[in-house]
PDB file of N, CA and C in Angstrom:
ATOM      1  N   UNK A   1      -5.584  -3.630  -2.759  1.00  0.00           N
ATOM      2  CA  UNK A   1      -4.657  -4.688  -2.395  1.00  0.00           C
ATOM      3  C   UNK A   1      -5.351  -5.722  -1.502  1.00  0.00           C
ATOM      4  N   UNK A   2      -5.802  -5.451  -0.356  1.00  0.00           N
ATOM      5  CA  UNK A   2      -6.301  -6.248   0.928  1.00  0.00           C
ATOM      6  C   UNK A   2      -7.444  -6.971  -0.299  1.00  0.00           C
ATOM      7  N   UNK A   3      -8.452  -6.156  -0.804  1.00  0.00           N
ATOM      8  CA  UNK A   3      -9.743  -7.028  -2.147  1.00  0.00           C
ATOM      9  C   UNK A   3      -8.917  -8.036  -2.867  1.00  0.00           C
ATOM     10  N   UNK A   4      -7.653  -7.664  -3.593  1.00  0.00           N
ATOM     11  CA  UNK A   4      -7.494  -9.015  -4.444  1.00  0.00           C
ATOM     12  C   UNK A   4      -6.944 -10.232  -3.881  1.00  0.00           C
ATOM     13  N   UNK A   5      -6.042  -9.758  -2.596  1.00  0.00           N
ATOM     14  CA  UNK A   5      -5.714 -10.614  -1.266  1.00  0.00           C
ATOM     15  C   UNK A   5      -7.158 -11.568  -0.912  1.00  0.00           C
ATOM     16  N   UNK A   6      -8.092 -10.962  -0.805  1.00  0.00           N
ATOM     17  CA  UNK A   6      -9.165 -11.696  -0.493  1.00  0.00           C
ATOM     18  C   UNK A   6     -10.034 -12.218  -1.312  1.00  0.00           C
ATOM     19  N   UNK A   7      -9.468 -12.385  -2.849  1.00  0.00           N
ATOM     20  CA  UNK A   7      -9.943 -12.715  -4.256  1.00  0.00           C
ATOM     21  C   UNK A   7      -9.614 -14.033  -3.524  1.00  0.00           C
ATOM     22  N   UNK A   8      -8.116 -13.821  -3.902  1.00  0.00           N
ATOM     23  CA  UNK A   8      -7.052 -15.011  -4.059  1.00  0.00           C
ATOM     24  C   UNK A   8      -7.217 -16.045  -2.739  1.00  0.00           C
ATOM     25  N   UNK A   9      -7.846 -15.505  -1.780  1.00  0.00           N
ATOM     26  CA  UNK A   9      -8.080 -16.606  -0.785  1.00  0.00           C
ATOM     27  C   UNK A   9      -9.477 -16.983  -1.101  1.00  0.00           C
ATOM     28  N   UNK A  10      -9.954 -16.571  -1.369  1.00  0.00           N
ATOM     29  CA  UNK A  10     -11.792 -17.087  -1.646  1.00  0.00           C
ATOM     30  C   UNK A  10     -11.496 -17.880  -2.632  1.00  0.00           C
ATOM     31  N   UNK A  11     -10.523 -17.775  -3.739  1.00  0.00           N
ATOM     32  CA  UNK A  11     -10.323 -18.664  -5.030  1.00  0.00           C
ATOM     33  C   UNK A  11      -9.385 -19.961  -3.847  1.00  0.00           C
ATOM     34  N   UNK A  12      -8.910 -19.954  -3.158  1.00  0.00           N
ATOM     35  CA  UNK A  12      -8.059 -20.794  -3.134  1.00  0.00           C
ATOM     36  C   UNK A  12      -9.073 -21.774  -1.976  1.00  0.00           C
ATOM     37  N   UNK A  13      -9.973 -21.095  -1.507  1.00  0.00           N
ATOM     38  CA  UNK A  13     -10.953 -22.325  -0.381  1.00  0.00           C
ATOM     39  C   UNK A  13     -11.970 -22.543  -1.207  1.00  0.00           C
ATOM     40  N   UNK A  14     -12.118 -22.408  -2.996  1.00  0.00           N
ATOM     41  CA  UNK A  14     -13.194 -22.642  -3.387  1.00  0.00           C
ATOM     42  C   UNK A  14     -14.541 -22.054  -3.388  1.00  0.00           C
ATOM     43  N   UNK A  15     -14.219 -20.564  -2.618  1.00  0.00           N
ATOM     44  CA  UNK A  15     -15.560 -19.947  -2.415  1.00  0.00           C
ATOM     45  C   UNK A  15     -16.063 -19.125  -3.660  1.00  0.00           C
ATOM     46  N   UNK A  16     -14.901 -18.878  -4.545  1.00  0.00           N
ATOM     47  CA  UNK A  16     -14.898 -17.744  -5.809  1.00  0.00           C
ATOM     48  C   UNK A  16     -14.345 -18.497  -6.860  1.00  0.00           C
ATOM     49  N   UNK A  17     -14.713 -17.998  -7.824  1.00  0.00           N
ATOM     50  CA  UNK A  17     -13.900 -18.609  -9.335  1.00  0.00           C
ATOM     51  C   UNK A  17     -14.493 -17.246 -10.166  1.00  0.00           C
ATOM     52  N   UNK A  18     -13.386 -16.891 -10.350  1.00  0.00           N
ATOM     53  CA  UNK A  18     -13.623 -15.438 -10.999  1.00  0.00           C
ATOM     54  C   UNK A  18     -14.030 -15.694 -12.339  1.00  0.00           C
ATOM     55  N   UNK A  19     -14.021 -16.903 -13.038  1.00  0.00           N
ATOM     56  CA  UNK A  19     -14.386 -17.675 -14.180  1.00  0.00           C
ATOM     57  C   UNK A  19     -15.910 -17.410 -14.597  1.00  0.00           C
ATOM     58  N   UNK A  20     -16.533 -17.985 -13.527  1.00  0.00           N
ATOM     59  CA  UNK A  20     -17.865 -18.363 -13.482  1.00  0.00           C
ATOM     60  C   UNK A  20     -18.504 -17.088 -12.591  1.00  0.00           C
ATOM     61  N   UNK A  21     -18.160 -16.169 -12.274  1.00  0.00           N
ATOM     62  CA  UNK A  21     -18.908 -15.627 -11.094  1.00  0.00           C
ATOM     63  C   UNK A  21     -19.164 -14.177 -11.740  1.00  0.00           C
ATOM     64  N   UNK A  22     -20.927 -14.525 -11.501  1.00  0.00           N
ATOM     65  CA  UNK A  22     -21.670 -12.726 -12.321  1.00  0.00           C
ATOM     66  C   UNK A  22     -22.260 -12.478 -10.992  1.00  0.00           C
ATOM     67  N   UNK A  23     -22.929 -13.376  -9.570  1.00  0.00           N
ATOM     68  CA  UNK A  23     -23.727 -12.205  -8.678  1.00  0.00           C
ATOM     69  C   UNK A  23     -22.433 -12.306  -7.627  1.00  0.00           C
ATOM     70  N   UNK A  24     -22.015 -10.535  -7.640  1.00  0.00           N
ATOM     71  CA  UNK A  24     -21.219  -9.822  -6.801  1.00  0.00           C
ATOM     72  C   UNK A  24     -21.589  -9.290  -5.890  1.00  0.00           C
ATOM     73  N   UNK A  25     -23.081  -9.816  -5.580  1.00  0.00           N
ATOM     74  CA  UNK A  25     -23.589  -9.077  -3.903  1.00  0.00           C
ATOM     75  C   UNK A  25     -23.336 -10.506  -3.243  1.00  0.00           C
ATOM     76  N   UNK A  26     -23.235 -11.569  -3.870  1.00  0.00           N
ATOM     77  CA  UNK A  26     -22.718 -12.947  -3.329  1.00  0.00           C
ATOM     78  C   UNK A  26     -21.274 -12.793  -2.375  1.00  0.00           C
ATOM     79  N   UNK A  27     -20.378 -12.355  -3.548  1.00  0.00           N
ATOM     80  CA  UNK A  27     -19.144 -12.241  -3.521  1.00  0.00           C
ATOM     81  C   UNK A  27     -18.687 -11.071  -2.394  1.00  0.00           C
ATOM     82  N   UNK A  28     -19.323 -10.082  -2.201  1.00  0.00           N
ATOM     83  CA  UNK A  28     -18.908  -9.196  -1.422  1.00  0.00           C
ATOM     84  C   UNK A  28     -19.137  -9.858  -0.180  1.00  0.00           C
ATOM     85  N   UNK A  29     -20.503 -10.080  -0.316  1.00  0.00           N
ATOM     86  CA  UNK A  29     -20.791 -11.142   1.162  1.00  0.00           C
ATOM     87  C   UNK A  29     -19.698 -11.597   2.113  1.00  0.00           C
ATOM     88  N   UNK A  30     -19.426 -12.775   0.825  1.00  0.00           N
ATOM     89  CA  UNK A  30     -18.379 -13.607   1.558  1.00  0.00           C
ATOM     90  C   UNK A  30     -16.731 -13.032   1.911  1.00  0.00           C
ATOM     91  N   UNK A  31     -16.520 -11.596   1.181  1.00  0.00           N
ATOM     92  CA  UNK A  31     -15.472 -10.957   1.330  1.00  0.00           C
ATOM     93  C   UNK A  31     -15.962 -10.559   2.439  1.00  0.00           C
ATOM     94  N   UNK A  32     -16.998 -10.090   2.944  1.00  0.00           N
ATOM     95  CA  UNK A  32     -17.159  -9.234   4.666  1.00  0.00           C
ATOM     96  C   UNK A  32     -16.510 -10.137   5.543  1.00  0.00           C
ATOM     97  N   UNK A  33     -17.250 -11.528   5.221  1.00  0.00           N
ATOM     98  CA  UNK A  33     -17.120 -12.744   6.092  1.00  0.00           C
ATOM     99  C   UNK A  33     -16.056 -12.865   6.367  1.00  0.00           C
ATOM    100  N   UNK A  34     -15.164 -13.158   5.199  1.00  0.00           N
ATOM    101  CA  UNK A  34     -13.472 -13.361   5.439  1.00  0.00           C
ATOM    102  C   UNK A  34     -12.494 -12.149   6.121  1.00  0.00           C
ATOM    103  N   UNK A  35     -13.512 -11.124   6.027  1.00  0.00           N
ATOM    104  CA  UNK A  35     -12.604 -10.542   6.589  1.00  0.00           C
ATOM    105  C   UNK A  35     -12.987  -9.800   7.832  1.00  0.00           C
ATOM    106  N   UNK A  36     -13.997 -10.422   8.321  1.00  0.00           N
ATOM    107  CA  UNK A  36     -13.848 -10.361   9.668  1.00  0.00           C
ATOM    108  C   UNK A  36     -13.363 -11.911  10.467  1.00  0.00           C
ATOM    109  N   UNK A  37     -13.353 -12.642   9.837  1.00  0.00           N
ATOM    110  CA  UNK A  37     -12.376 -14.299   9.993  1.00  0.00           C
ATOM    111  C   UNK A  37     -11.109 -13.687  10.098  1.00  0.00           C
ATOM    112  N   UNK A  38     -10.764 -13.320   9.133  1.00  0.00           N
ATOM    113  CA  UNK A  38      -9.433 -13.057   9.147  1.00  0.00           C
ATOM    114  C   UNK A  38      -8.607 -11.645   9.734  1.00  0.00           C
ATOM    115  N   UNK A  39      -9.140 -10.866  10.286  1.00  0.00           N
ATOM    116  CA  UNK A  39      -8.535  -9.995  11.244  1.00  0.00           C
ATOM    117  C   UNK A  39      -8.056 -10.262  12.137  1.00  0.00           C
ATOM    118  N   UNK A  40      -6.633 -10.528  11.883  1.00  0.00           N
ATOM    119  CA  UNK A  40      -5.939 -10.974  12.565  1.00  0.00           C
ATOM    120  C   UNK A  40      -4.506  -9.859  12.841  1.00  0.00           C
ATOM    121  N   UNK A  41      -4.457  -8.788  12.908  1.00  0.00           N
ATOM    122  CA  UNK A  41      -3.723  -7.742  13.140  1.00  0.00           C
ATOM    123  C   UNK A  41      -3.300  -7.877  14.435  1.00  0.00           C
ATOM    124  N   UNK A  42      -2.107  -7.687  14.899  1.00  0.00           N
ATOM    125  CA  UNK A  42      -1.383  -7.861  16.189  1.00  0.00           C
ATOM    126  C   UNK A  42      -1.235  -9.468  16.369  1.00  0.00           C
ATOM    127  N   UNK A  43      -1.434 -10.124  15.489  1.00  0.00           N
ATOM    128  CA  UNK A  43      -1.423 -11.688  16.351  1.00  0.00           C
ATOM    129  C   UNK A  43      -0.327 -12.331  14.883  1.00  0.00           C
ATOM    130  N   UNK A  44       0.964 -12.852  15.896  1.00  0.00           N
ATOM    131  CA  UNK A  44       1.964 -12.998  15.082  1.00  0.00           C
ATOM    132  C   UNK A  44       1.389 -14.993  15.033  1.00  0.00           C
ATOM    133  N   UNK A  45       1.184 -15.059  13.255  1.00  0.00           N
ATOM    134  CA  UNK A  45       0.483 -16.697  12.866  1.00  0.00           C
ATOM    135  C   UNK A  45       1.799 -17.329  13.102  1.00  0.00           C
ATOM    136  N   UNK A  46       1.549 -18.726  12.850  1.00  0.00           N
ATOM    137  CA  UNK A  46       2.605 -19.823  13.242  1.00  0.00           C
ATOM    138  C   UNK A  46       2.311 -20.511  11.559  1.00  0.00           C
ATOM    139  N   UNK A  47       3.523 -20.811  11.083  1.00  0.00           N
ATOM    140  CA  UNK A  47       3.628 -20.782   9.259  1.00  0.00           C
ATOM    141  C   UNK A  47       4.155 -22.269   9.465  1.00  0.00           C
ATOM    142  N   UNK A  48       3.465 -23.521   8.919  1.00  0.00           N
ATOM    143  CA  UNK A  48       3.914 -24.654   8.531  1.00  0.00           C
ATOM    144  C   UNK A  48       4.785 -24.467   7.501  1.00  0.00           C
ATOM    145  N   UNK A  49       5.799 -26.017   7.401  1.00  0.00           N
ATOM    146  CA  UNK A  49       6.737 -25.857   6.245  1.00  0.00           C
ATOM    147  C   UNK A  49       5.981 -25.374   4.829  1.00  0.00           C
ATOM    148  N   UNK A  50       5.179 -25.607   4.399  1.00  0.00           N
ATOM    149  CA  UNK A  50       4.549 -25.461   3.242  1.00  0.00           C
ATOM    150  C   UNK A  50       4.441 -23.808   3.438  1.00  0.00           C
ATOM    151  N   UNK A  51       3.979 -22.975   4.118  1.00  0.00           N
ATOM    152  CA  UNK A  51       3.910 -21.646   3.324  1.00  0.00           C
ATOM    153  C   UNK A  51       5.076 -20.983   3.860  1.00  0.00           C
ATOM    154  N   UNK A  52       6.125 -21.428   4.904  1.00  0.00           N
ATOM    155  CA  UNK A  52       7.562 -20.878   4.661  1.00  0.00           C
ATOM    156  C   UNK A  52       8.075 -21.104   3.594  1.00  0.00           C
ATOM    157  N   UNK A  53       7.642 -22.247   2.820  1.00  0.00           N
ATOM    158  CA  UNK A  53       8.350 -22.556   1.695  1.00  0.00           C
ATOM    159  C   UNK A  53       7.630 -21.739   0.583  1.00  0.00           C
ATOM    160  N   UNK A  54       6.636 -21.077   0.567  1.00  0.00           N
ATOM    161  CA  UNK A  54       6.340 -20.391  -0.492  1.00  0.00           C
ATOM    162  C   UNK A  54       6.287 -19.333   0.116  1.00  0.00           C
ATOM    163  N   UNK A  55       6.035 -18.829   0.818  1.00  0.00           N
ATOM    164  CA  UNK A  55       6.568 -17.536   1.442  1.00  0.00           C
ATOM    165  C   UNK A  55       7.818 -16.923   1.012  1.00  0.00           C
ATOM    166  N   UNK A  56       9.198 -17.718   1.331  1.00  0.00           N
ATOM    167  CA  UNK A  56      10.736 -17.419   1.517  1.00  0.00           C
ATOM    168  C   UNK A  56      10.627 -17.793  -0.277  1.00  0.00           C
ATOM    169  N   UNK A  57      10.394 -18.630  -1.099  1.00  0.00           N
ATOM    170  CA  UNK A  57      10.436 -18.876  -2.322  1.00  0.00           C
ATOM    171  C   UNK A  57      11.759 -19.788  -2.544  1.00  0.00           C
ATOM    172  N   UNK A  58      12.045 -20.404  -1.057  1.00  0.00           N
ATOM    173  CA  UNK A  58      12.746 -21.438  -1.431  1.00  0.00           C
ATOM    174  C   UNK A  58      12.780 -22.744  -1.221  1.00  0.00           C
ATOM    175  N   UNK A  59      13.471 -23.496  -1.564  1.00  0.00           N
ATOM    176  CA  UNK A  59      13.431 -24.970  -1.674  1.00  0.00           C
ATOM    177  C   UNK A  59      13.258 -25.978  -0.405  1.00  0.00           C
ATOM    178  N   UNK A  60      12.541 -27.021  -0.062  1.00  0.00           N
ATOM    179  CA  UNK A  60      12.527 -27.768   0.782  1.00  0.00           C
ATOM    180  C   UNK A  60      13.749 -28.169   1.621  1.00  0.00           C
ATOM    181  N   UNK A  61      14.820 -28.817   0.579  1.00  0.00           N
ATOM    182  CA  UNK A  61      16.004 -29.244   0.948  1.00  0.00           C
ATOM    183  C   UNK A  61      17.245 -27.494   1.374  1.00  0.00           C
ATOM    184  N   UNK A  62      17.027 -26.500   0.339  1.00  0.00           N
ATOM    185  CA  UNK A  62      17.509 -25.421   1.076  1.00  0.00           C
ATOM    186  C   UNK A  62      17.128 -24.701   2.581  1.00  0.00           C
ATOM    187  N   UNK A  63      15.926 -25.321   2.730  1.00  0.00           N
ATOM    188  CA  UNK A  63      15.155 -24.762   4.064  1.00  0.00           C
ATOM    189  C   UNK A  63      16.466 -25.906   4.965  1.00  0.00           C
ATOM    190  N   UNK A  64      16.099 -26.856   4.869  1.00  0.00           N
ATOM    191  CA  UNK A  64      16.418 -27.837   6.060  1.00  0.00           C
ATOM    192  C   UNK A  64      18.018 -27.663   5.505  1.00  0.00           C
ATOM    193  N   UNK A  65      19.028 -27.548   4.678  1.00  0.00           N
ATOM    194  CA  UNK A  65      20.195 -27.044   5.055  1.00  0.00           C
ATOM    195  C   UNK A  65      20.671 -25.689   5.965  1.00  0.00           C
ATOM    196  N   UNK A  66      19.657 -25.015   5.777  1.00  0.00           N
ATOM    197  CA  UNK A  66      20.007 -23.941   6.253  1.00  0.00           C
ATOM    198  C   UNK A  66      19.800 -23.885   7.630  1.00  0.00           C
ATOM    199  N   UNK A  67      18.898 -25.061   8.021  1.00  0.00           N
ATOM    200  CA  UNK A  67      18.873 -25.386   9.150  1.00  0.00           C
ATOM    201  C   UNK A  67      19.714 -25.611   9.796  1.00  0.00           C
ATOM    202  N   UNK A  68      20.181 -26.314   9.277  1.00  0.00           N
ATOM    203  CA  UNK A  68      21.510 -27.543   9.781  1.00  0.00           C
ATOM    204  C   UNK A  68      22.601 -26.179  10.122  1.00  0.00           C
ATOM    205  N   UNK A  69      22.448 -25.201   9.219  1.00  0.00           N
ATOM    206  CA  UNK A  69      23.719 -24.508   9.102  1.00  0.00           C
ATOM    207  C   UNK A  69      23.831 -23.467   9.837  1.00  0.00           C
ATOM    208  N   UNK A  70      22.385 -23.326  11.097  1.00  0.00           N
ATOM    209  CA  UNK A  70      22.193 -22.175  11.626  1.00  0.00           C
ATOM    210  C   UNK A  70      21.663 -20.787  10.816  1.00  0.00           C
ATOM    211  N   UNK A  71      21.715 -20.775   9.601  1.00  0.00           N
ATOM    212  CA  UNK A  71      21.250 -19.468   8.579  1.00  0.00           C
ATOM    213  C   UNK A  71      19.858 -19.590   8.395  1.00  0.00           C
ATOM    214  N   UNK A  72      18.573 -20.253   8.994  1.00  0.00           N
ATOM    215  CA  UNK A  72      17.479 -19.869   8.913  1.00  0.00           C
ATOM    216  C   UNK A  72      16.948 -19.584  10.300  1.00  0.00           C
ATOM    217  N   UNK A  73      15.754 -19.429  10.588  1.00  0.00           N
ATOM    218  CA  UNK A  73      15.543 -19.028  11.502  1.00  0.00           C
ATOM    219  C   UNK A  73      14.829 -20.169  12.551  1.00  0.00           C
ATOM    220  N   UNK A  74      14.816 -20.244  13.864  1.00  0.00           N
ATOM    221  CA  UNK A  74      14.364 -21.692  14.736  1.00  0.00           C
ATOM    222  C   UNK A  74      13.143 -21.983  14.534  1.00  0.00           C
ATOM    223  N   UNK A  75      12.633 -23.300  14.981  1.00  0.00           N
ATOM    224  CA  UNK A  75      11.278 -23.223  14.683  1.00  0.00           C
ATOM    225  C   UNK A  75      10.696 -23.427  15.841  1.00  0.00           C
ATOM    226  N   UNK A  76       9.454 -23.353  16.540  1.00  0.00           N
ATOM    227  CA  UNK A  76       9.026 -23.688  17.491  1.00  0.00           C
ATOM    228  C   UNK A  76       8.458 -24.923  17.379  1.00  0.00           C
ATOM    229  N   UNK A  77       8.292 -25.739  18.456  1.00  0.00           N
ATOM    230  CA  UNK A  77       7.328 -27.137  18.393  1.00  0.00           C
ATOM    231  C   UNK A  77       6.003 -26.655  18.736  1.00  0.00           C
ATOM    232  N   UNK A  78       5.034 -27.622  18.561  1.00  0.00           N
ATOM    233  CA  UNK A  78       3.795 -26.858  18.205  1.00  0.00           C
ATOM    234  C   UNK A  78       3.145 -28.053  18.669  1.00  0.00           C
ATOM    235  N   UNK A  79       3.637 -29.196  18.880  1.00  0.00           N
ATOM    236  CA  UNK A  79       2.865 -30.861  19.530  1.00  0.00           C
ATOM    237  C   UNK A  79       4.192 -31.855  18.985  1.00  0.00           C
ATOM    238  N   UNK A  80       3.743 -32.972  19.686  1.00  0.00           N
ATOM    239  CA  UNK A  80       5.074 -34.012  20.174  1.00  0.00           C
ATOM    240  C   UNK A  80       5.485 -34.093  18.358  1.00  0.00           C
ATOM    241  N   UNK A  81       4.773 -34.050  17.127  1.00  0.00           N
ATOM    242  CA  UNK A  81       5.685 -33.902  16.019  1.00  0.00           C
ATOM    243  C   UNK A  81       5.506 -33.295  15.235  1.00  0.00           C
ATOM    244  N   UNK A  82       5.441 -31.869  15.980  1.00  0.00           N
ATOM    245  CA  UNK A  82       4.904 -30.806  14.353  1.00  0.00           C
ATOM    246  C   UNK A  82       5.402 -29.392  14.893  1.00  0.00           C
ATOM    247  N   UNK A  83       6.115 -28.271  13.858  1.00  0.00           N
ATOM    248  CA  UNK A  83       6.937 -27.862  14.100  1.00  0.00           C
ATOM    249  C   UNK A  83       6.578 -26.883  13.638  1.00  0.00           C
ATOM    250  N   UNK A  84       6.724 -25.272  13.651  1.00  0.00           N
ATOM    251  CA  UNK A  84       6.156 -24.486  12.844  1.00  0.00           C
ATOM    252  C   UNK A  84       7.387 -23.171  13.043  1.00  0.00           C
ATOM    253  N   UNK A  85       7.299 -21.886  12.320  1.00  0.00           N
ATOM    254  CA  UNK A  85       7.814 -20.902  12.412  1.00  0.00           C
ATOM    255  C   UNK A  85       7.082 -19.967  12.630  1.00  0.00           C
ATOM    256  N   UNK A  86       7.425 -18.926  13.552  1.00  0.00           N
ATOM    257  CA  UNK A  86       6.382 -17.704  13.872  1.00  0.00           C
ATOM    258  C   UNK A  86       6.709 -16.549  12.443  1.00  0.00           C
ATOM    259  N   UNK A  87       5.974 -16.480  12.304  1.00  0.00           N
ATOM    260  CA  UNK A  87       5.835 -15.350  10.979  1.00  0.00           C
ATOM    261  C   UNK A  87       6.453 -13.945  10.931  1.00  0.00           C
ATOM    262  N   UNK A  88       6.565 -13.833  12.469  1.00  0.00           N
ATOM    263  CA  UNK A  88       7.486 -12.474  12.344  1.00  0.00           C
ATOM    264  C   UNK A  88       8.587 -12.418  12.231  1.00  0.00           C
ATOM    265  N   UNK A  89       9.430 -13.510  12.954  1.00  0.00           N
ATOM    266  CA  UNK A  89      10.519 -13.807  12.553  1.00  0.00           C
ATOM    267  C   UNK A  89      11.069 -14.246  11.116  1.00  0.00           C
ATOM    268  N   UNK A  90      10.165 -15.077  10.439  1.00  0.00           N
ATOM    269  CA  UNK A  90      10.659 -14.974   9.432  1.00  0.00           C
ATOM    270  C   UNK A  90      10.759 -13.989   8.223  1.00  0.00           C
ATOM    271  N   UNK A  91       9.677 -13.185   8.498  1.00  0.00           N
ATOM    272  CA  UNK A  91       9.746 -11.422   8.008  1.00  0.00           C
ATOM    273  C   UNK A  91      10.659 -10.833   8.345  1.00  0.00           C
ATOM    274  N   UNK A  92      11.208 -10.612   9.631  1.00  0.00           N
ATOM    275  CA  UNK A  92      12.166 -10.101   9.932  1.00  0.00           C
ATOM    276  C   UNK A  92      13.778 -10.754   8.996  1.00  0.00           C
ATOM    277  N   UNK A  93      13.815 -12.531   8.767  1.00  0.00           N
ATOM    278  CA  UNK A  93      14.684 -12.697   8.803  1.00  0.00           C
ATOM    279  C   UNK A  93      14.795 -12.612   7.304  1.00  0.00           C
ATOM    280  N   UNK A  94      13.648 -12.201   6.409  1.00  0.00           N
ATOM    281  CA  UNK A  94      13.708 -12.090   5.255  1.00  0.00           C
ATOM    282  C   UNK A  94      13.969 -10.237   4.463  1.00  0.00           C
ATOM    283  N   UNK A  95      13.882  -9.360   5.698  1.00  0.00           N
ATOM    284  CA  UNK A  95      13.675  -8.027   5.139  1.00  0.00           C
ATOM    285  C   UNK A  95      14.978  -7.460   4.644  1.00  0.00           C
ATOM    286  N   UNK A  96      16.259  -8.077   5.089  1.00  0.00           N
ATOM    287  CA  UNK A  96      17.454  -7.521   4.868  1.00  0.00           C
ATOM    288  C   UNK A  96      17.764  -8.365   3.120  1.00  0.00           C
ATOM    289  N   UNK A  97      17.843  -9.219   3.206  1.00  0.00           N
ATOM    290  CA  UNK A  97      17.742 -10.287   2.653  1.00  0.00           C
ATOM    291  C   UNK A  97      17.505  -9.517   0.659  1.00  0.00           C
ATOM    292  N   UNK A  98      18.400  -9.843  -0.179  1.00  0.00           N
ATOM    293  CA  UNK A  98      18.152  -9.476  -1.259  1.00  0.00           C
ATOM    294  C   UNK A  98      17.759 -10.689  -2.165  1.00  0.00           C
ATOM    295  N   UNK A  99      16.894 -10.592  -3.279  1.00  0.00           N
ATOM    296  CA  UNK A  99      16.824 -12.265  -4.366  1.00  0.00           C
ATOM    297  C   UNK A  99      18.231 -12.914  -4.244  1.00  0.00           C
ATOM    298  N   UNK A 100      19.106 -12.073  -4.859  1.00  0.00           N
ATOM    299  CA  UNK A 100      20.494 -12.821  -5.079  1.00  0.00           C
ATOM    300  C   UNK A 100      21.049 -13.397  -3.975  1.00  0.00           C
ATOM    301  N   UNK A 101      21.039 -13.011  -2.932  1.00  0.00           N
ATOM    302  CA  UNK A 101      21.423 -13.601  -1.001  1.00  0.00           C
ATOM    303  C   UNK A 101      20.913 -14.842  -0.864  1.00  0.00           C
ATOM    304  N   UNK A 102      19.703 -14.833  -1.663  1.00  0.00           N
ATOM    305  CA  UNK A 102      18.296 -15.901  -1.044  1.00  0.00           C
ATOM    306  C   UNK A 102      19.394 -17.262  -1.554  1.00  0.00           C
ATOM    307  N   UNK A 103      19.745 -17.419  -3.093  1.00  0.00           N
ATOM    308  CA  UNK A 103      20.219 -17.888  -3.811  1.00  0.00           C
ATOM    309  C   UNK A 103      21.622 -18.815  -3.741  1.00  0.00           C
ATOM    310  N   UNK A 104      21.895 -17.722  -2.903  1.00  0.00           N
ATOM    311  CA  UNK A 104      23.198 -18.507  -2.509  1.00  0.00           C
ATOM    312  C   UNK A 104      23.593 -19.423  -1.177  1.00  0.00           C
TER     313      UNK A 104
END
């Protein structure tokens, strides 16, 4: 799980293309790398709108109603105009939470 997790991020900064890629002592490499970058265990990240929104799997305009409506969760400010959500909370506010709930 954590390896294809770290496929999918090496594909997504351009470091991998599973397309083109035969030397895998390359590839492991840069999997060590990332994942000592990315050990980040105990440290709750701060999630811009963009990966709450793919995170939660919902809509821009459903995010910011739900705002309005009190049913999502607060966000913190983060500088005079940028706004973010702490990640645990929104785990938390997603674990009860069924597809069909999300929906409505």
């Amino acid at each position: 799980m954590l390896v294809q997790q770290l496929r999918e991020q090496l594909f997504l900064l351009g470091h991998f293309d599973p397309f083109y890629a035969t030397n895998f002592s390359c590839f492991s490499r840069k999997v060590n790398r990332l994942e000592k970058s990315t050990n980040t265990e105990g440290i709750d990240r701060l999630l811009r709108l963009d990966e709450v929104l793919r995170v939660t799997g919902m809509g821009r305009n459903t995010v910011h109603t739900r705002i309005r409506e009190g049913t999502f969760p607060k966000q913190v400010k983060i500088g005079p105009k940028s706004v973010a959500w702490r990640q645990s909370v929104i785990t938390q506010w997603m674990a009860p939470l069924t597809p069909a709930a999300i929906d409505q």
